[in-house]
N, C-alpha and C. Protein backbone atom coordinates (compact mmCIF):
# COMPACT_ATOMS: atom_id res chain seq x y z
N UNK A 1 142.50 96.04 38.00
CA UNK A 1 143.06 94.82 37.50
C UNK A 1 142.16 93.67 37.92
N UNK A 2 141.83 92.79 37.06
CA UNK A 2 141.00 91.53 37.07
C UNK A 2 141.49 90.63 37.30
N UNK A 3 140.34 89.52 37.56
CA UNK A 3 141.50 87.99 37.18
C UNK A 3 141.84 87.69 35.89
N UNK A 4 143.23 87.30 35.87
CA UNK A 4 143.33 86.39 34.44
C UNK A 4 142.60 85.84 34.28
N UNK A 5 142.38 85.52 32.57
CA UNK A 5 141.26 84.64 32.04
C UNK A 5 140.97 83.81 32.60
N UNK A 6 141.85 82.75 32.67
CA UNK A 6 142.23 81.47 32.78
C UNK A 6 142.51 80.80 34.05
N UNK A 7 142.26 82.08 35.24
CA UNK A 7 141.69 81.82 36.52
C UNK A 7 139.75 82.05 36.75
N UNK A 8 139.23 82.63 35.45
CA UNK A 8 138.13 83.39 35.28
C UNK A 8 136.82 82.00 35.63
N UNK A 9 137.07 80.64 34.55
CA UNK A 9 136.21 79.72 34.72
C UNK A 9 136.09 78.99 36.43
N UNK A 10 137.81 79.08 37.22
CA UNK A 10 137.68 78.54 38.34
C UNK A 10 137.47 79.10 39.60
N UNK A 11 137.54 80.48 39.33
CA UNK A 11 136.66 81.33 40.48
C UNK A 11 134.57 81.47 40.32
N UNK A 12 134.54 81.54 39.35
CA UNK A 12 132.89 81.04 38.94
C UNK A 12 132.93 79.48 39.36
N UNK A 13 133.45 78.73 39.48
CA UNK A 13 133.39 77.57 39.91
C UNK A 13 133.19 77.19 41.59
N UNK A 14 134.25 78.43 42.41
CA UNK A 14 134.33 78.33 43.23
C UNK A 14 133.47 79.03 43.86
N UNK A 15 132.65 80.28 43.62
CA UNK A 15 131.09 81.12 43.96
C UNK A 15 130.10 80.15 43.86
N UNK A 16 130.28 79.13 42.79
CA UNK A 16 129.08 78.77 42.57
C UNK A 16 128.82 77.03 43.77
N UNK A 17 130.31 76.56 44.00
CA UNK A 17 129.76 75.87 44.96
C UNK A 17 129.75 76.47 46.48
N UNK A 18 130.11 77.68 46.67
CA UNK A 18 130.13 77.94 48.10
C UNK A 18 128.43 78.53 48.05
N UNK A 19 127.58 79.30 46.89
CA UNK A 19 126.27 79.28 46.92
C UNK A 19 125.70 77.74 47.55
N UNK A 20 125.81 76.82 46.68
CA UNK A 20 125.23 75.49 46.54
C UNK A 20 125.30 75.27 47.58
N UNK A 21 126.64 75.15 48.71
CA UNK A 21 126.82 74.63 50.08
C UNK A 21 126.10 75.46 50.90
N UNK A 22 126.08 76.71 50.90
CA UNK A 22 125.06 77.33 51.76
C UNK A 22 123.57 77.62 51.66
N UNK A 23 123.15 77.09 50.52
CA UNK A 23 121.69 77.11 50.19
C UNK A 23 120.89 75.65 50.25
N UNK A 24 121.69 74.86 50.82
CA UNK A 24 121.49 73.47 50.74
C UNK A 24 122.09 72.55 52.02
N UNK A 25 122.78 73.42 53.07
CA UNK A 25 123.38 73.10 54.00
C UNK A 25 122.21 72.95 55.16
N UNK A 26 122.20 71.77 55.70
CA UNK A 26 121.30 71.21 56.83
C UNK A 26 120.71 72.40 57.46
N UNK A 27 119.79 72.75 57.49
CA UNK A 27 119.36 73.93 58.75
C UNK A 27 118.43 73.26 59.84
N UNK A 28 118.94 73.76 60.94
CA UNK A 28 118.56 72.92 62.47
C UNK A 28 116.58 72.94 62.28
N UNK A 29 116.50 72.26 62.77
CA UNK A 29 114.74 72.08 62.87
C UNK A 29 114.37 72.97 64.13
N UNK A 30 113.17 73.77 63.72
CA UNK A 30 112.48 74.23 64.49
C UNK A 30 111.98 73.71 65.85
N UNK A 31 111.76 72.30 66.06
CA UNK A 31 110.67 71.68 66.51
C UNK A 31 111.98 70.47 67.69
N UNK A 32 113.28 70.82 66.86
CA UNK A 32 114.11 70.07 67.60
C UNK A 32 114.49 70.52 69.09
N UNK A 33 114.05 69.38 69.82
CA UNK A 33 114.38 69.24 71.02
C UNK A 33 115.64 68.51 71.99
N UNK A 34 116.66 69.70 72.65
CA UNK A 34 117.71 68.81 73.10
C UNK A 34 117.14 68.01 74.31
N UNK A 35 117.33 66.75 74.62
CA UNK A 35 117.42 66.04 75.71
C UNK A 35 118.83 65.24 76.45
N UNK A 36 118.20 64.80 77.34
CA UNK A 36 119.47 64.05 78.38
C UNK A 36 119.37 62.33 78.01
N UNK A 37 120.38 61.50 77.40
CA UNK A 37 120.46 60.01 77.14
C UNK A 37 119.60 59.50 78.45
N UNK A 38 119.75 60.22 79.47
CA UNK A 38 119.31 59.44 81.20
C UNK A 38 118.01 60.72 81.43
N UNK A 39 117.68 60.94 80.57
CA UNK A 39 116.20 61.88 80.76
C UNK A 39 115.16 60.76 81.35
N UNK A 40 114.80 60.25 82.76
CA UNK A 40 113.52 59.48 83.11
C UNK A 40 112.39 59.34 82.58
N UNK A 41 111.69 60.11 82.18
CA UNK A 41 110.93 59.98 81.17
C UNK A 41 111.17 59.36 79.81
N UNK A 42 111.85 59.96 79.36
CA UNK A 42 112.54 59.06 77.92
C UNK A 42 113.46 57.23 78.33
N UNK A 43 113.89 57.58 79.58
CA UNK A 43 113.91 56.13 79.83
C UNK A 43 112.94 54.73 80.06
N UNK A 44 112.17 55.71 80.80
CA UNK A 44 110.71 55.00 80.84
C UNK A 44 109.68 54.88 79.60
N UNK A 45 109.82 55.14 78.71
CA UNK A 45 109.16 55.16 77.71
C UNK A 45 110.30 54.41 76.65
N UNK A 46 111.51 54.34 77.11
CA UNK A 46 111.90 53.34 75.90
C UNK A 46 111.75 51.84 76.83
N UNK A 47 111.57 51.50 77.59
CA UNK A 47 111.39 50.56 78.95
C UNK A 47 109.80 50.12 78.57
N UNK A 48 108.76 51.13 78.18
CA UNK A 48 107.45 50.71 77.92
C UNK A 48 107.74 50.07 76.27
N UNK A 49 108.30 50.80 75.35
CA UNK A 49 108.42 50.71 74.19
C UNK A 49 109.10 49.26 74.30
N UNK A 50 109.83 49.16 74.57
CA UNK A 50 110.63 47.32 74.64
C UNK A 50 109.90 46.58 75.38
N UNK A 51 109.29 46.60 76.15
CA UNK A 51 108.31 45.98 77.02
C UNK A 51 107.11 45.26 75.80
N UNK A 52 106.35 46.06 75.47
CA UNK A 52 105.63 46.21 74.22
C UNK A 52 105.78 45.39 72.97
N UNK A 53 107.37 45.55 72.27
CA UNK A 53 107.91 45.87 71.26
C UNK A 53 107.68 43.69 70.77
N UNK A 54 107.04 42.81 71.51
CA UNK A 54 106.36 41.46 70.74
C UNK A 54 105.42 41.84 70.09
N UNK A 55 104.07 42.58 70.84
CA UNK A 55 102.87 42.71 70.59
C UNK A 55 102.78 43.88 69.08
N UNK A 56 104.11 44.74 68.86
CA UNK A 56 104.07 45.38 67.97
C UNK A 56 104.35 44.73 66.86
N UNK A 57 105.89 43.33 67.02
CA UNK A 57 106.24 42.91 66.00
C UNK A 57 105.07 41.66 65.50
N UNK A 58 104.14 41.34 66.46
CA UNK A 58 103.15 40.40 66.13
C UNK A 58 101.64 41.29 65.11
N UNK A 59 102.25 42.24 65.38
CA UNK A 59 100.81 43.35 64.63
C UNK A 59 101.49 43.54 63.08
N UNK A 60 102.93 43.52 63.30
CA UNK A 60 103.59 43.72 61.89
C UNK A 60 103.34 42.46 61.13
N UNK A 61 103.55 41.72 61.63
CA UNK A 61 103.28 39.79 60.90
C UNK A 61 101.68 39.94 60.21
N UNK A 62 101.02 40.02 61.34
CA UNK A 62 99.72 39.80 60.70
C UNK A 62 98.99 40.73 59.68
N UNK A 63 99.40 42.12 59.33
CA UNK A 63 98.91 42.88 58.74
C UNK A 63 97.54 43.16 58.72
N UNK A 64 97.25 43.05 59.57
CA UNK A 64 95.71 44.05 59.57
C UNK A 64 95.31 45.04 59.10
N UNK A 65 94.64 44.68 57.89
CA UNK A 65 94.13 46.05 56.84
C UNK A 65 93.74 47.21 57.14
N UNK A 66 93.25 47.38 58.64
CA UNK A 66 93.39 48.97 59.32
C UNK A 66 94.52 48.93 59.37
N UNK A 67 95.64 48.42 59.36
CA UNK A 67 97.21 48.86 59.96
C UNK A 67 98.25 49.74 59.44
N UNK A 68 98.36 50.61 59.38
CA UNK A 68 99.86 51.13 58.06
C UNK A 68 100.55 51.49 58.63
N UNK A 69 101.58 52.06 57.74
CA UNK A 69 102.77 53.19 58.35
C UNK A 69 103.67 52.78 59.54
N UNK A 70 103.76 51.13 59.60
CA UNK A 70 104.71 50.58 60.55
C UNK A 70 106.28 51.34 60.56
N UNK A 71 106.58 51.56 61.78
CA UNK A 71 107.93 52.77 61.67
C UNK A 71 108.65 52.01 63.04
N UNK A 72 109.75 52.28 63.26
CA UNK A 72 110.87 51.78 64.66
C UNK A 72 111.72 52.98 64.54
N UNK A 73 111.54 53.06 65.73
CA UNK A 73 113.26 54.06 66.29
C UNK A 73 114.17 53.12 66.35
N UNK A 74 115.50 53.37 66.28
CA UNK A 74 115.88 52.16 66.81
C UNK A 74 117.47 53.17 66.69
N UNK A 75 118.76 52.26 67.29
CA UNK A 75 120.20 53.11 67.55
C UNK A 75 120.75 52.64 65.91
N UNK A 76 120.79 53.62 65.35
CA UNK A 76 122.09 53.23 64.41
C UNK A 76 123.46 53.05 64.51
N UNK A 77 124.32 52.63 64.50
CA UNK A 77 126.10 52.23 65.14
C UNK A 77 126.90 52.00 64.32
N UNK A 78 127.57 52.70 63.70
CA UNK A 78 128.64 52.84 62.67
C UNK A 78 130.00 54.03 63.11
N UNK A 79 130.33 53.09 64.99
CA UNK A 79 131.56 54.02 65.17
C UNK A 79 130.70 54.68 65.65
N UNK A 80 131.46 55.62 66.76
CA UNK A 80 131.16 56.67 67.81
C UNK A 80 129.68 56.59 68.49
N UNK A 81 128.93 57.53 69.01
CA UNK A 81 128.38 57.50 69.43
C UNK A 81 126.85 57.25 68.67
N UNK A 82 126.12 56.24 69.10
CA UNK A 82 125.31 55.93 68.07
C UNK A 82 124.08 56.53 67.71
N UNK A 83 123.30 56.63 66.61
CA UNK A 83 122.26 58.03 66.41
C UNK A 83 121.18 57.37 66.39
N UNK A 84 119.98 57.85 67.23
CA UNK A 84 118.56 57.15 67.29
C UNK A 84 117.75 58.23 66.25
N UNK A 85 117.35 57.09 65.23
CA UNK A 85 116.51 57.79 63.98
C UNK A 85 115.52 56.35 64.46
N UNK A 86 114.58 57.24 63.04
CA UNK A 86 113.89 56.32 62.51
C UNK A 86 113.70 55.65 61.32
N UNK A 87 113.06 54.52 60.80
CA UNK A 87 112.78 53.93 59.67
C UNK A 87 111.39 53.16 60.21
N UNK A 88 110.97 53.52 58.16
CA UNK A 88 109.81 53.20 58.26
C UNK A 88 109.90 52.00 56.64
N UNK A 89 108.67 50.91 56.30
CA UNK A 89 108.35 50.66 55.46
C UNK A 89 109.06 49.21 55.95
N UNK A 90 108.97 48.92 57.36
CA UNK A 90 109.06 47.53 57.99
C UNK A 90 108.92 46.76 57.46
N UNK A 91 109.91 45.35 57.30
CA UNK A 91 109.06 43.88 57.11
C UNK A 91 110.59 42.78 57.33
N UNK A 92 109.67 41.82 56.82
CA UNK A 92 110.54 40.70 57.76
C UNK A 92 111.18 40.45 56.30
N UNK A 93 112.47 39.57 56.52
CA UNK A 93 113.47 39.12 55.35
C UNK A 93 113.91 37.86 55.48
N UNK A 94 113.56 36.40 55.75
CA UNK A 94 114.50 35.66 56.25
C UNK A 94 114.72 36.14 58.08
N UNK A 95 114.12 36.19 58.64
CA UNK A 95 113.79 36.16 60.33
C UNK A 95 114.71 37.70 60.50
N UNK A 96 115.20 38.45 59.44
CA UNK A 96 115.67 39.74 59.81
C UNK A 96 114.51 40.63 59.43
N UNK A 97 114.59 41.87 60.36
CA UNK A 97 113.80 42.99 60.49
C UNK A 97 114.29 43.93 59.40
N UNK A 98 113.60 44.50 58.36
CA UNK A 98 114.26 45.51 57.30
C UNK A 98 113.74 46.82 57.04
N UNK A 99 114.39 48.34 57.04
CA UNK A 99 113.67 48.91 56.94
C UNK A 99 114.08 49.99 55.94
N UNK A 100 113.31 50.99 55.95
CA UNK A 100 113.99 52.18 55.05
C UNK A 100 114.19 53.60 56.33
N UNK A 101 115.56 53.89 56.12
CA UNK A 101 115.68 55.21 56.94
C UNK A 101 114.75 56.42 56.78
N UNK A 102 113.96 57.02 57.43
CA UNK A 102 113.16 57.85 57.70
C UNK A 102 113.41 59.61 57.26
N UNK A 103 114.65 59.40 58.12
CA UNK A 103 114.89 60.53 58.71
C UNK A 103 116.82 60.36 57.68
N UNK A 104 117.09 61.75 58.07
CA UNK A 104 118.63 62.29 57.38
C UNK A 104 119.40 62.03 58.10
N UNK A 105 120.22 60.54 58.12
CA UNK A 105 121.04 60.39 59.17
C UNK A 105 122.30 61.44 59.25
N UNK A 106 122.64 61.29 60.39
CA UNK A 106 123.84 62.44 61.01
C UNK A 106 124.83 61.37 60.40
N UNK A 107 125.25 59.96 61.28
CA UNK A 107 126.23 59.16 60.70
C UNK A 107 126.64 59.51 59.30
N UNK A 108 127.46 59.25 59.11
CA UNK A 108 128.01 59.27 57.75
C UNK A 108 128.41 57.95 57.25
N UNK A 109 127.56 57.62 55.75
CA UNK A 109 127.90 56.73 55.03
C UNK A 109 126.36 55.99 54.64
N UNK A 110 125.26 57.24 55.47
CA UNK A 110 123.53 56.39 55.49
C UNK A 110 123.27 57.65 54.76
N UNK A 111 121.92 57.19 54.15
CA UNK A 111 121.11 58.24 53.57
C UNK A 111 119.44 58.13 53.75
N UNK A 112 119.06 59.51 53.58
CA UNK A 112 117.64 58.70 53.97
C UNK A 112 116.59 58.09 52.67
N UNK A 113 116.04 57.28 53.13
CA UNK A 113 115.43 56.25 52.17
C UNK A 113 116.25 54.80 52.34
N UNK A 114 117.50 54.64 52.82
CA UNK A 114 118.26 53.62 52.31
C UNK A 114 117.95 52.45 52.59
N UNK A 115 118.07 51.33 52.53
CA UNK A 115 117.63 50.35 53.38
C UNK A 115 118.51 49.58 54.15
N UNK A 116 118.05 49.47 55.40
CA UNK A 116 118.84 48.66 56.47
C UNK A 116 118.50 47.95 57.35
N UNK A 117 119.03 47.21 57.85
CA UNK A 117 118.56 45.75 58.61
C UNK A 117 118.80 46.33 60.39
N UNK A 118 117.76 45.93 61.19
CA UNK A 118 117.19 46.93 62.16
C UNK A 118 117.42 45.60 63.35
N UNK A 119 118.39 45.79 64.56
CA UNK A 119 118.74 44.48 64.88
C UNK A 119 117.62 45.21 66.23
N UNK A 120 116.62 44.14 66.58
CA UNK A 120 115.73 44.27 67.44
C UNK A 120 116.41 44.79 68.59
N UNK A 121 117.25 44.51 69.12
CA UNK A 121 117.98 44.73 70.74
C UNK A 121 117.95 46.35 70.45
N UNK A 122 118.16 46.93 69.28
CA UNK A 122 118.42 48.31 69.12
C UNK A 122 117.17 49.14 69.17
N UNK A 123 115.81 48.44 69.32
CA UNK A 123 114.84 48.73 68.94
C UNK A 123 114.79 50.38 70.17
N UNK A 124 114.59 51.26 70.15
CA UNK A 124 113.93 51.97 70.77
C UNK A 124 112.51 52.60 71.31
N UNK A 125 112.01 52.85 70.20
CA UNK A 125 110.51 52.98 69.94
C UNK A 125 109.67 52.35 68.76
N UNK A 126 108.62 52.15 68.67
CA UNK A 126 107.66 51.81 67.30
C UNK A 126 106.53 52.79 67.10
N UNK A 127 106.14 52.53 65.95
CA UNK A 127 104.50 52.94 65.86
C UNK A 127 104.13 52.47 65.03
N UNK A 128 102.67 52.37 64.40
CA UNK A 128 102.01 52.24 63.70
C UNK A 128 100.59 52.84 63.27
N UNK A 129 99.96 53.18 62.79
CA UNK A 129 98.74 53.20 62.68
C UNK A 129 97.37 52.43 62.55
N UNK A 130 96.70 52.61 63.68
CA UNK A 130 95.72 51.41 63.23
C UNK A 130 94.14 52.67 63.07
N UNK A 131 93.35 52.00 62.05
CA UNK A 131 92.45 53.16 61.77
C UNK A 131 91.94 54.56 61.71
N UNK A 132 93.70 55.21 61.07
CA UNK A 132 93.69 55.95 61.08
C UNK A 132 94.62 56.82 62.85
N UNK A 133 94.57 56.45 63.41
CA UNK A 133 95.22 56.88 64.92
C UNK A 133 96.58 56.04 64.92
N UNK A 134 97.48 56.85 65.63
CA UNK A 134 98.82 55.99 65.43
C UNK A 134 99.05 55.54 66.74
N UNK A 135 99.72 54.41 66.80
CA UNK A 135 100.10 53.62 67.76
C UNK A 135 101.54 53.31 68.62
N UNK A 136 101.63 53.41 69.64
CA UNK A 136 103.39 53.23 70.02
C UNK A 136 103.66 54.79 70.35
N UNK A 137 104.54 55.03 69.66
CA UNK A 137 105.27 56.63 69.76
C UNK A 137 105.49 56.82 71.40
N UNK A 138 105.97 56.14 72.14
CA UNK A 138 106.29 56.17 73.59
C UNK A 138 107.23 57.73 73.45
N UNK A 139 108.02 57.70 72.88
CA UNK A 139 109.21 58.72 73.02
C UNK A 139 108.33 59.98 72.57
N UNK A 140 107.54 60.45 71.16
CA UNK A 140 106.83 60.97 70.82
C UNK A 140 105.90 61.92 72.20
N UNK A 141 105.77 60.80 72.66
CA UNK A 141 104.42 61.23 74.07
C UNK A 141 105.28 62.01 74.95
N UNK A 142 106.15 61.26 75.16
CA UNK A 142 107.35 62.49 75.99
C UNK A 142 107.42 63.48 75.74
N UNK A 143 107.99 63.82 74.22
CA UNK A 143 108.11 64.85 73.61
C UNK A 143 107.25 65.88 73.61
N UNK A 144 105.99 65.64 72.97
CA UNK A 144 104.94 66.29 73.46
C UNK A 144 104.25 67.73 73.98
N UNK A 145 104.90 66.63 75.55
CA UNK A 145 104.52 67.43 76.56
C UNK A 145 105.27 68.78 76.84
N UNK A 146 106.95 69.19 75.96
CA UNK A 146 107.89 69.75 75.51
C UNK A 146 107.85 70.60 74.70
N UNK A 147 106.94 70.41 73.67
CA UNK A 147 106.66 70.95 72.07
C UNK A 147 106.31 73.05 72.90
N UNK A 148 106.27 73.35 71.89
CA UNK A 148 105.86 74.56 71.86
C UNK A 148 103.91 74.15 71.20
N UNK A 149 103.26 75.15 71.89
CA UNK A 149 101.75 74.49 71.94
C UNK A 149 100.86 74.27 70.17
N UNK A 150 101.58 75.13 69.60
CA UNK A 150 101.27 75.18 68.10
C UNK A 150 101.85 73.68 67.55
N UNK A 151 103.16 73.34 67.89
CA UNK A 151 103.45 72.20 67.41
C UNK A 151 103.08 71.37 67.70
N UNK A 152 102.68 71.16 68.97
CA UNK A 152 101.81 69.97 70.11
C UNK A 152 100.74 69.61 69.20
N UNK A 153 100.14 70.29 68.72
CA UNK A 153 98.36 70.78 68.53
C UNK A 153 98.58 70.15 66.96
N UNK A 154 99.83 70.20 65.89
CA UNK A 154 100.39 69.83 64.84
C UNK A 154 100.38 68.39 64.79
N UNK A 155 101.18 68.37 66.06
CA UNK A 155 101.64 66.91 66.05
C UNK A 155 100.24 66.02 66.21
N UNK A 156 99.55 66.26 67.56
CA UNK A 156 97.95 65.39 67.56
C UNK A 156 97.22 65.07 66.72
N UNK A 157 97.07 66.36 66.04
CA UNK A 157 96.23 65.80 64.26
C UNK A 157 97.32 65.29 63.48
N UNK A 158 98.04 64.96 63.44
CA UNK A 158 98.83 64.31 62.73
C UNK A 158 99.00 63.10 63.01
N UNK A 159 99.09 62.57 64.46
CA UNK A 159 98.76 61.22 64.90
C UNK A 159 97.58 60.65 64.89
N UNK A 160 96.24 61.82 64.95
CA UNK A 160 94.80 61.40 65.02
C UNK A 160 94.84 60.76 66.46
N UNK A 161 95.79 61.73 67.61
CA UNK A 161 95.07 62.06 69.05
C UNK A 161 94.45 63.37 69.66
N UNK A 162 93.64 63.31 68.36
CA UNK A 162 92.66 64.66 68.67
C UNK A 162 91.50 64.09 68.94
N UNK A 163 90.24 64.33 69.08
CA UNK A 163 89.10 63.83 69.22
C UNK A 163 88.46 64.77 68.29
């Protein structure tokens, strides 16, 4: 005995989004690393990163034609505990900081690409690139030293701190 017809279109309905949800459902990153909010190192490096974080927004103003790929970590806060991503494609708006989300926010109600206004106090980390080598990535450098050695070795040519 089968399904009735006329249950026939809404069980194909219902296979076909539990495929969709599991073929498309977030899968954890390889490369992801858990840490501690009070990890010393990561404190000290968001402490260098804010320390810093004039001389970065004065490199963003002036645009220096070696310069690209201006990016900020910074806390996103929409309720509960707040999620440190990134956004990239920086610039100023009327004395506000604006950016595009980077990364797939966890929060709910962001997407990535979206654009959002980046309140400096939240700033965590920056970077940039200047001739090709990237700049900032305080948290990055932490990280690093963490990576599994294939990814380490990924990540350097990818920043252009290889020699």
């Amino acid at each position: 005995m089968g399904l009735p017809l006329t249950l026939l279109p809404v069980a194909l309905a219902l296979v076909l989004l539990i495929f969709l949800g599991l073929r498309y459902a977030p899968k954890p990153s390889a490369t992801a690393l858990e840490v501690s909010a009070d990890d010393p190192a990561l404190v000290r490096a968001e402490a260098d990163a804010r320390e810093a974080l004039p001389a970065f927004l004065q490199r963003l103003a002036s645009r220096d034609p070696t310069d690209a790929e201006f990016m900020v970590k910074f806390r996103l806060r929409s309720g509960g505990t707040p999620e440190q991503i990134w956004a990239d494609v920086i610039r100023r708006v009327d004395g506000r900081l604006i950016g595009l989300l980077a990364n797939d926010p966890v929060t709910r109600g962001y997407r990535i690409g979206q654009e959002v206004e980046i309140p400096e106090h939240e700033i965590m980390d920056w970077g940039f690139r200047s001739n090709g080598v990237m700049q900032g990535h305080f948290s990055t450098r932490v990280f690093l030293a963490r990576m599994p050695a294939d990814v380490q070795a990924h990540t350097r040519r990818e920043m252009g701190w290889t020699s």
